[in-house]
N, C-alpha and C. Protein backbone atom coordinates (compact mmCIF):
# COMPACT_ATOMS: atom_id res chain seq x y z
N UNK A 1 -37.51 132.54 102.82
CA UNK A 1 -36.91 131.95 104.00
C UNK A 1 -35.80 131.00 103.56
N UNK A 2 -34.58 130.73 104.70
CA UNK A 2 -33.59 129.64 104.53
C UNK A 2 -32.52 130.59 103.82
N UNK A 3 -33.06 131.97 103.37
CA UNK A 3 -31.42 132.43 102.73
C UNK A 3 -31.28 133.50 103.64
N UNK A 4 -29.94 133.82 103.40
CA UNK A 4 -29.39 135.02 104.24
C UNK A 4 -28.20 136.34 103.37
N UNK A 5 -29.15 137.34 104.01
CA UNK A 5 -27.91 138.83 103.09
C UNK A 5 -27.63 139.10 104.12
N UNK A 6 -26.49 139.79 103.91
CA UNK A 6 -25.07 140.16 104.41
C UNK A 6 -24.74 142.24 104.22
N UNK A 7 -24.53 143.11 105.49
CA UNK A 7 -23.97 143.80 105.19
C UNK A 7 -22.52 144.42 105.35
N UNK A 8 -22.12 145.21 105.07
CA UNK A 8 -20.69 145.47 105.19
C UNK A 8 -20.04 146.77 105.43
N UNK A 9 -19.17 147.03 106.94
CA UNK A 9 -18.65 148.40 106.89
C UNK A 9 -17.66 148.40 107.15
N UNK A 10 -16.65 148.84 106.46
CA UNK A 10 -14.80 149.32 107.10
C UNK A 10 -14.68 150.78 107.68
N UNK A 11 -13.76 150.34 108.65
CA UNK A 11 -13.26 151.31 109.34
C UNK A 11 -12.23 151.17 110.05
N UNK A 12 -11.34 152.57 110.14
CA UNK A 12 -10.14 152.80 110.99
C UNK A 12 -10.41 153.03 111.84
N UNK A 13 -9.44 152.59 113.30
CA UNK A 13 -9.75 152.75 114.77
C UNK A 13 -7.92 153.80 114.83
N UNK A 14 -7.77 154.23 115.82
CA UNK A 14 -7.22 156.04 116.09
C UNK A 14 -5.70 155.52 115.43
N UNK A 15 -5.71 154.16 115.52
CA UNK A 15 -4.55 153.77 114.91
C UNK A 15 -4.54 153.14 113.34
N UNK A 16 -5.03 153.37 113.20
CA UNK A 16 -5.37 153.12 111.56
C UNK A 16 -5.10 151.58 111.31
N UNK A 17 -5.78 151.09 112.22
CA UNK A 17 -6.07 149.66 111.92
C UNK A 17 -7.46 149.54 111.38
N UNK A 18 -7.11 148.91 110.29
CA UNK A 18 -8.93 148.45 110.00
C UNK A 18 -9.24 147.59 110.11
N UNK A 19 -10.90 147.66 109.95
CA UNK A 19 -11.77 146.24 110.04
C UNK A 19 -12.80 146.65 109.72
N UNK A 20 -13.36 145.28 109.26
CA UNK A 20 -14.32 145.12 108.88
C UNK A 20 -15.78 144.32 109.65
N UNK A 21 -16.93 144.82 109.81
CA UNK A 21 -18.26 144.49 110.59
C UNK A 21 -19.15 143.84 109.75
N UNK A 22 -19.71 142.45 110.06
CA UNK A 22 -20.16 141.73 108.94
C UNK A 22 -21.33 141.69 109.65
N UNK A 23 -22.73 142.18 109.00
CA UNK A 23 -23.96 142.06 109.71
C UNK A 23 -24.92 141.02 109.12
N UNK A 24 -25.51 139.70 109.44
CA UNK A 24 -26.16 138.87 108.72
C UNK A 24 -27.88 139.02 109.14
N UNK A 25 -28.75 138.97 108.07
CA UNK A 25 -30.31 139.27 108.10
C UNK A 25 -30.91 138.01 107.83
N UNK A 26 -31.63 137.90 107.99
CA UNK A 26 -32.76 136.53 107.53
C UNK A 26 -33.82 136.53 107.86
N UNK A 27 -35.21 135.47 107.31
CA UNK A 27 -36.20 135.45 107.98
C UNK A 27 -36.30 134.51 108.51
N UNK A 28 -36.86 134.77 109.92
CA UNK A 28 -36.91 133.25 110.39
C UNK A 28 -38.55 133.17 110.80
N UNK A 29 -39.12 132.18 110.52
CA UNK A 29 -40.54 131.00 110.74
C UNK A 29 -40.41 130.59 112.00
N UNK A 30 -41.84 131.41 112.60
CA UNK A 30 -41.86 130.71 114.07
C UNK A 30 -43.42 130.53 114.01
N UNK A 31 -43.73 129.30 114.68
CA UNK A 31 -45.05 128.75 114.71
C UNK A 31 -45.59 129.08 116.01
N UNK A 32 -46.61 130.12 116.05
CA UNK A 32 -47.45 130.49 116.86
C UNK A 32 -49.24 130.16 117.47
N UNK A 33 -49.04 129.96 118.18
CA UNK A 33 -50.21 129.30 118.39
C UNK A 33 -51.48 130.81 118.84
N UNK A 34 -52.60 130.65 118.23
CA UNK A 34 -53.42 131.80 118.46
C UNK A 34 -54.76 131.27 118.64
N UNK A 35 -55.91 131.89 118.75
CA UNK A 35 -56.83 131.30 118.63
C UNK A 35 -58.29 130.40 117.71
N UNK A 36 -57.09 131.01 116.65
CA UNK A 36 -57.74 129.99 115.32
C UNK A 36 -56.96 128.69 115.58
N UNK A 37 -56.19 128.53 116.33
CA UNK A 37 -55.04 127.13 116.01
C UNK A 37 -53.87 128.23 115.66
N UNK A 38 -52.59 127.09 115.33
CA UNK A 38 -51.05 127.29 114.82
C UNK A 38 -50.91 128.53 113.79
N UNK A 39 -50.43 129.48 113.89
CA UNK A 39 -50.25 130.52 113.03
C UNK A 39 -48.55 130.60 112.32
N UNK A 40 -47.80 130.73 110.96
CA UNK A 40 -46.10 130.72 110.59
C UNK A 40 -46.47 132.39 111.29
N UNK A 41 -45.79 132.77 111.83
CA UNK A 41 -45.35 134.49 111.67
C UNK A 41 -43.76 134.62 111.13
N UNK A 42 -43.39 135.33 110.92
CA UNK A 42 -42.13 135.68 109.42
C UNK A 42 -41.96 136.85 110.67
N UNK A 43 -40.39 136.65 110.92
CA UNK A 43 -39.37 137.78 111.71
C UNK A 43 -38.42 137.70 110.74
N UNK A 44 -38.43 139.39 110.84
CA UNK A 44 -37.03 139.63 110.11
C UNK A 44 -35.58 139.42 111.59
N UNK A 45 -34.57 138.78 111.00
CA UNK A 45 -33.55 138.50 112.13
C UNK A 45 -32.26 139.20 111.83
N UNK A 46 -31.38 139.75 112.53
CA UNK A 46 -30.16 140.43 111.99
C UNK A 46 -29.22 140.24 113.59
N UNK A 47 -28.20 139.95 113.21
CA UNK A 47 -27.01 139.66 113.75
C UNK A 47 -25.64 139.72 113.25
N UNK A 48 -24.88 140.77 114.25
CA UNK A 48 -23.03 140.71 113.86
C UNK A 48 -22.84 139.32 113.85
N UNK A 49 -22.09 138.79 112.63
CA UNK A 49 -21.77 137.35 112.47
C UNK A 49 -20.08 137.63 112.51
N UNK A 50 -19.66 138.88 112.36
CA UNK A 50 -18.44 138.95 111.77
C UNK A 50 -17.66 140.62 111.81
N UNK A 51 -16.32 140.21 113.14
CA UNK A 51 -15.83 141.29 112.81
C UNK A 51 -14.09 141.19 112.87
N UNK A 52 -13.88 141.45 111.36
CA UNK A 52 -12.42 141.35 111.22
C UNK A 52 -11.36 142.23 110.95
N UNK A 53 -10.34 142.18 111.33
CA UNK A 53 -8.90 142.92 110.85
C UNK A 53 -8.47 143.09 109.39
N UNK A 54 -8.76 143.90 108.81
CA UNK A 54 -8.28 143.65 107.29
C UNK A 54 -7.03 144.61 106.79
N UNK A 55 -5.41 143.82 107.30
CA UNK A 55 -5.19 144.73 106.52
C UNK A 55 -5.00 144.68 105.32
N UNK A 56 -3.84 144.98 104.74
CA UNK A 56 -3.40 145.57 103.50
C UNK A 56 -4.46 146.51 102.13
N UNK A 57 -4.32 146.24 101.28
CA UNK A 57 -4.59 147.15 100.77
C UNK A 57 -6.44 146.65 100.84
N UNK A 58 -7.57 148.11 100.51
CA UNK A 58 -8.82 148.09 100.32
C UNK A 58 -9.23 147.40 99.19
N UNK A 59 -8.57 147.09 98.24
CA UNK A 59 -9.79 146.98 96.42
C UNK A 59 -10.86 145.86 96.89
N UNK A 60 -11.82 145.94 95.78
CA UNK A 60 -12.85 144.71 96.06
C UNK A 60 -12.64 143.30 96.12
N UNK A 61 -11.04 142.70 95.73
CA UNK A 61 -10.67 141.48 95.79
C UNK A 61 -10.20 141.01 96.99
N UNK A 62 -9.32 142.23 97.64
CA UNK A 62 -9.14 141.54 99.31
C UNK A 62 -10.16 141.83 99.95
N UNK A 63 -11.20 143.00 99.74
CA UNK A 63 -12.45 142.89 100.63
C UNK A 63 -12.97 141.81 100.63
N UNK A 64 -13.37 141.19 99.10
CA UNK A 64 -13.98 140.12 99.19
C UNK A 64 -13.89 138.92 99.33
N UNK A 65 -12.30 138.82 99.41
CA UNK A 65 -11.54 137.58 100.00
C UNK A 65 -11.65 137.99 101.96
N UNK A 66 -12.02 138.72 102.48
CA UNK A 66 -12.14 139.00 104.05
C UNK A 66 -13.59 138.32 104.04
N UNK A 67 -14.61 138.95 103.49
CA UNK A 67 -15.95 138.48 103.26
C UNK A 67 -15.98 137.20 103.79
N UNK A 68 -15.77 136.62 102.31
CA UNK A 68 -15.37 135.08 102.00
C UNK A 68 -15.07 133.93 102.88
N UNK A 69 -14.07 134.82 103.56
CA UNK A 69 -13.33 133.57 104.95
C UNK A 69 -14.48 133.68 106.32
N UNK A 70 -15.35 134.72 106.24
CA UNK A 70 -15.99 134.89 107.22
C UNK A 70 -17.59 133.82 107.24
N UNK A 71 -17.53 133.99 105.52
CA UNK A 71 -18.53 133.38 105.17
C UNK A 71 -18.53 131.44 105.55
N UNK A 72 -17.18 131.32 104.98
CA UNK A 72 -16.36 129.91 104.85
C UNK A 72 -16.45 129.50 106.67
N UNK A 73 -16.02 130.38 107.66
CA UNK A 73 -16.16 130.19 109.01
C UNK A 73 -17.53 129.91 109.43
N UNK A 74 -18.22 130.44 108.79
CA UNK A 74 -19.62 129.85 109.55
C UNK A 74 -20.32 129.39 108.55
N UNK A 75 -19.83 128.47 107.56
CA UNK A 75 -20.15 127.43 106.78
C UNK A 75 -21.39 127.71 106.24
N UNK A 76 -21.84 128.86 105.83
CA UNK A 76 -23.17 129.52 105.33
C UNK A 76 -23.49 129.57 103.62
N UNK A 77 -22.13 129.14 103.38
CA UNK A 77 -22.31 129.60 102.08
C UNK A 77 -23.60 129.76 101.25
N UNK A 78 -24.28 127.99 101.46
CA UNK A 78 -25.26 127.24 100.59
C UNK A 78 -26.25 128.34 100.69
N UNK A 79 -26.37 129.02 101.53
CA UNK A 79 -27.53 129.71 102.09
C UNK A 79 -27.89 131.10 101.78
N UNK A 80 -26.21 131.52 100.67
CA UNK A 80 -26.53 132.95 100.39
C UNK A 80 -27.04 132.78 98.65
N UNK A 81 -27.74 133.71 98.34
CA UNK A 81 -28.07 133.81 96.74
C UNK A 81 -27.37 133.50 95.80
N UNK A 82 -27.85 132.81 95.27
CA UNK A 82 -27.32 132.08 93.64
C UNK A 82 -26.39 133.42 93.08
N UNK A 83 -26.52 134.48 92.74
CA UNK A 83 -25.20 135.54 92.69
C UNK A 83 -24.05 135.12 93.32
N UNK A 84 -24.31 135.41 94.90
CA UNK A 84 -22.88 135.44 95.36
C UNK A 84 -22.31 134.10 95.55
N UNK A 85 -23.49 133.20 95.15
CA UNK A 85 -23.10 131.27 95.74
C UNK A 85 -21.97 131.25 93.99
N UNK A 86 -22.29 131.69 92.82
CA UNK A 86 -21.06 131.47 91.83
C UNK A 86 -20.34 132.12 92.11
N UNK A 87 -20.09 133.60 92.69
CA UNK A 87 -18.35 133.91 92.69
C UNK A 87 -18.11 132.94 93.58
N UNK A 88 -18.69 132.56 94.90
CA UNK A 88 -18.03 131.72 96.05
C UNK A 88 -17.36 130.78 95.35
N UNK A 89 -18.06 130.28 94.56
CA UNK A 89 -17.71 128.87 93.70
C UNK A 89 -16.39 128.97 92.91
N UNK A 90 -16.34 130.07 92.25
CA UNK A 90 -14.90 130.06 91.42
C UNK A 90 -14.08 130.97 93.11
N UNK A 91 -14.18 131.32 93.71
CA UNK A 91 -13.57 131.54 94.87
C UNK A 91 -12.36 130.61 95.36
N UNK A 92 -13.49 129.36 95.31
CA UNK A 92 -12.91 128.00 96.33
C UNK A 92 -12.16 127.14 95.27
């Protein structure tokens, strides 16, 4: 719990504009009350956080500079895995 992954799809629309669909997952802790008393139950959560225009060229550096700003917009960083929290880091 408290972290969040991220998925990712590009695509052209009839005009060959692209973009990109940023889907965010997590678990979230909800305290349920049952008949033993208070129960944590664990939901998996998923939500479009992110959908952007990307143009110019595809490689993995402007993808992941599109990523990045989406990430930076909803101030999530702290919250994704120690992997992607060091590229963020030499990112910024």
């Amino acid at each position: 719990m408290g972290k969040i992954s991220f998925t990712t799809d590009m695509w052209s629309d009839p005009n060959r504009t692209p973009y990109m669909a940023i889907t965010a997952h997590w678990i979230e802790g909800v305290t349920e009350e049952t008949v033993n008393g208070p129960k944590l139950v664990l939901k998996l959560r998923s939500d479009l956080v992110g959908f952007e225009r990307v143009p110019g060229h595809h490689d993995g550096a402007h993808l992941g500079y599109a990523f990045l700003h989406v990430v930076d917009y909803l101030e999530v960083a702290d919250k994704v895995s120690c992997y992607f929290s060091c590229a963020y880091n030499s990112y910024r």
